[in-house]
Structure formats: structure tokens, C-alpha cells
Protein backbone atom coordinates (compact mmCIF):
# COMPACT_ATOMS: atom_id res chain seq x y z
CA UNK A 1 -10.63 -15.94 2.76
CA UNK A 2 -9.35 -13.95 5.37
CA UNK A 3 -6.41 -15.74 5.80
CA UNK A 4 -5.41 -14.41 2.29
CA UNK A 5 -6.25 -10.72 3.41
CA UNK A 6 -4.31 -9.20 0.62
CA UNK A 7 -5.67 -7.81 -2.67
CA UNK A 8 -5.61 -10.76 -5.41
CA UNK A 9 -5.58 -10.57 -8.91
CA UNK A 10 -8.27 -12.70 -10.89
CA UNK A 11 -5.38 -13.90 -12.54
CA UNK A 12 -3.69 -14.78 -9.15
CA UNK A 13 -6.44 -16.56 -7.76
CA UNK A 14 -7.23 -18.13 -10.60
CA UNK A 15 -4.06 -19.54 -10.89
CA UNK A 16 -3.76 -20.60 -7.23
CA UNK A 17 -7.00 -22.42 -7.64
CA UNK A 18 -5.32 -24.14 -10.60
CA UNK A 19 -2.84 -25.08 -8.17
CA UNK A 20 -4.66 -26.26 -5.22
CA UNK A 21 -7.71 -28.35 -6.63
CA UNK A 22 -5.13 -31.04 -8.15
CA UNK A 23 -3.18 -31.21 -5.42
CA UNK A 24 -6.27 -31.85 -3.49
CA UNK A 25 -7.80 -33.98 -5.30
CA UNK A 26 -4.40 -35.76 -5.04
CA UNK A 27 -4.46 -36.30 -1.58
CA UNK A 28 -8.17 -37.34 -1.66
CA UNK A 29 -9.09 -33.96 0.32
CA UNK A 30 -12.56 -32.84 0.21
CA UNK A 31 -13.09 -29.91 -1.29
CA UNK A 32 -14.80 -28.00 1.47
CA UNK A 33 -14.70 -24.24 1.78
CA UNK A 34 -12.35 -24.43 5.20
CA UNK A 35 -10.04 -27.54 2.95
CA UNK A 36 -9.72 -25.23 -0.14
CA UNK A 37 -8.67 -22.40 2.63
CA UNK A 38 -5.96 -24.53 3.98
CA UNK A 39 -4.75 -25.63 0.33
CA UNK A 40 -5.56 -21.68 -1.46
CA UNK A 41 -2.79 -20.59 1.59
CA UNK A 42 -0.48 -23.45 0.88
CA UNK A 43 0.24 -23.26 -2.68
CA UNK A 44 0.18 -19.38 -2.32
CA UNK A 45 3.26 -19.54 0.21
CA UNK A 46 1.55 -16.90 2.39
CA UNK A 47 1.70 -19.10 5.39
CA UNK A 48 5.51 -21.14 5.42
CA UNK A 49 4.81 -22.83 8.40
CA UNK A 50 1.16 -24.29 6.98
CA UNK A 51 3.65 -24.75 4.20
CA UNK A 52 6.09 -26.79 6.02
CA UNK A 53 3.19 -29.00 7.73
CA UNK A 54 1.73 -29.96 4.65
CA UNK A 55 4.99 -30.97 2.67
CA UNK A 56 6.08 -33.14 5.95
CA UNK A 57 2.89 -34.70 5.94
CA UNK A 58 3.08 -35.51 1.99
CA UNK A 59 6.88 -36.69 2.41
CA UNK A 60 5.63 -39.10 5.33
CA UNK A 61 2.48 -40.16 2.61
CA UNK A 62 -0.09 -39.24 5.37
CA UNK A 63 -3.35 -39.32 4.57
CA UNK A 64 -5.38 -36.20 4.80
CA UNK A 65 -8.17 -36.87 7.31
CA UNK A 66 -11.26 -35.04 8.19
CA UNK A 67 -9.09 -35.01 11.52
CA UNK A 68 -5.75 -33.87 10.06
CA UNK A 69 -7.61 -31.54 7.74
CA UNK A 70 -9.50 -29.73 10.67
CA UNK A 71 -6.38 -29.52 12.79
CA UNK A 72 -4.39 -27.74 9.58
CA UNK A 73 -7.08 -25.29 9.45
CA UNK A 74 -7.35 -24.17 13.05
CA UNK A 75 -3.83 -24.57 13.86
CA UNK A 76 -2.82 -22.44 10.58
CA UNK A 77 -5.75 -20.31 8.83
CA UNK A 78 -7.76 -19.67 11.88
CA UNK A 79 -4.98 -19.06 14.23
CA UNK A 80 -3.82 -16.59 11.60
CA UNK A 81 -6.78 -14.77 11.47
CA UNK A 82 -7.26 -14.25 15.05
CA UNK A 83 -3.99 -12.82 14.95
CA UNK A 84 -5.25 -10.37 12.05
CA UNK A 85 -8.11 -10.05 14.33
CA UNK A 86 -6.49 -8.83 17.55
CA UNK A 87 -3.88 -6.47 15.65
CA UNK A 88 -7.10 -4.31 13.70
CA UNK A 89 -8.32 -4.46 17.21
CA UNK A 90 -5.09 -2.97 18.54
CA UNK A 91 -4.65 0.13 15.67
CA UNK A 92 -8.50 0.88 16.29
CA UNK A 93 -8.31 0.87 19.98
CA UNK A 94 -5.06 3.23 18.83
CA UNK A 95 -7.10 5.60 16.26
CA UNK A 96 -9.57 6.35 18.58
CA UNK A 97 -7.34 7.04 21.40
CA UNK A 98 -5.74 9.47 18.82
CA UNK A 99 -8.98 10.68 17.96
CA UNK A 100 -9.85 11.59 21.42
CA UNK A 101 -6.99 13.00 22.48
CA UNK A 102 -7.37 15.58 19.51
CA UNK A 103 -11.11 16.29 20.27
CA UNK A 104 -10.20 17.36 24.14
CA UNK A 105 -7.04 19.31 22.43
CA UNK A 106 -9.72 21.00 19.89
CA UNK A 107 -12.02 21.61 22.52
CA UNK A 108 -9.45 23.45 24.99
CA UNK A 109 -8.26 25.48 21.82
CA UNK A 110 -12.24 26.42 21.22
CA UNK A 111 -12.42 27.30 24.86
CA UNK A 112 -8.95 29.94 25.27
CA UNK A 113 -10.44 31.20 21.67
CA UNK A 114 -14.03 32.16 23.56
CA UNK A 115 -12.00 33.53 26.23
CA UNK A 116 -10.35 35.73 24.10
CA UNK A 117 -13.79 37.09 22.47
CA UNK A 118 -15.01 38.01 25.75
């Protein structure tokens, strides 16, 4: 689950599972890999605004569609993880900037040093 990028306990995620599958079962959501995503993140806290979504749509008794269910999980897990996405994308484009800035810097150094031999 990308959306929970961290490092997890077994203990943790066992616990948020213990968490999540009642609640789901609860709402009478299916307990697909992307529903258990949306549900892991929401009793986990990691995400307050999934959070926030999900207890207004409990308060208002919604029912948990295929629909509503596909929306929460775009909108709030996979949203999320293209944000992950583009910021790796962002220090790597960074790192190897770095990198080849030092390579031309080594290779001017290894060219004054032949100089010097000659």
C-alpha cells in the first residue's frame, strides 16, 4: 500500500486491520484490495482529509457505493501517491543533477592533475 509508505510494525498493521475490516463490514463495503486501501489509511489517520470524508459520509448515514468507494480511492489514496510519485521524481532528477555536476568537477580536477605530471 503505497499510500501507507512508511515502515509498519506487524503489530501496527495488524491492529489497523483489526480496525478497518469491522468498520467495513459495517458499512457493507467490499473488501477489495483498493476498499481495504481506503479504510487501512482511514483508521490509521495518515490521510485527515480521507479522514474527514469518510466520518461526514458516516454522520450523513451514506451508503458506501461501488461509486462512492471508487471516488474515495482516487480522490484520496491515488491522488496521494502520485504526489509521492512526482516528489521521488523531483529528489532523483536532483541526485543526479548532483551527481553530474561532481563527475565534470572530478573530471576537471583529473585533467589540471595530468597537467601537472607533464
Amino acid at each position: 500500500m503505497s499510500a501507507i509508505a512508511h515502515d509498519v510494525t506487524a503489530d501496527t498493521a495488524a491492529e489497523l486491520l483489526r480496525l478497518a475490516v469491522p468498520l467495513m463490514s459495517r458499512h457493507e463495503v467490499p473488501p477489495t484490495p483498493h476498499n481495504y486501501t481506503v479504510w487501512y489509511t482511514y483508521v490509521s489517520g495518515e490521510n485527515p482529509e480521507l479522514k474527514t470524508e469518510i466520518d461526514r459520509l458516516i454522520a450523513e448515514n451514506a451508503a458506501f457505493t461501488a461509486v462512492v468507494c471508487d471516488r474515495l480511492h482516487r480522490q484520496y489514496v491515488a491522488e496521494h501517491n502520485i504526489g509521492n510519485i512526482e516528489q521521488v521524481r523531483s529528489n532523483l532528477n536532483k541526485i543526479l543533477f548532483d551527481v553530474g555536476t561532481s563527475l565534470s568537477d572530478a573530471g576537471r580536477a583529473v585533467q589540471a592533475f595530468e597537467g601537472t605530471l607533464d
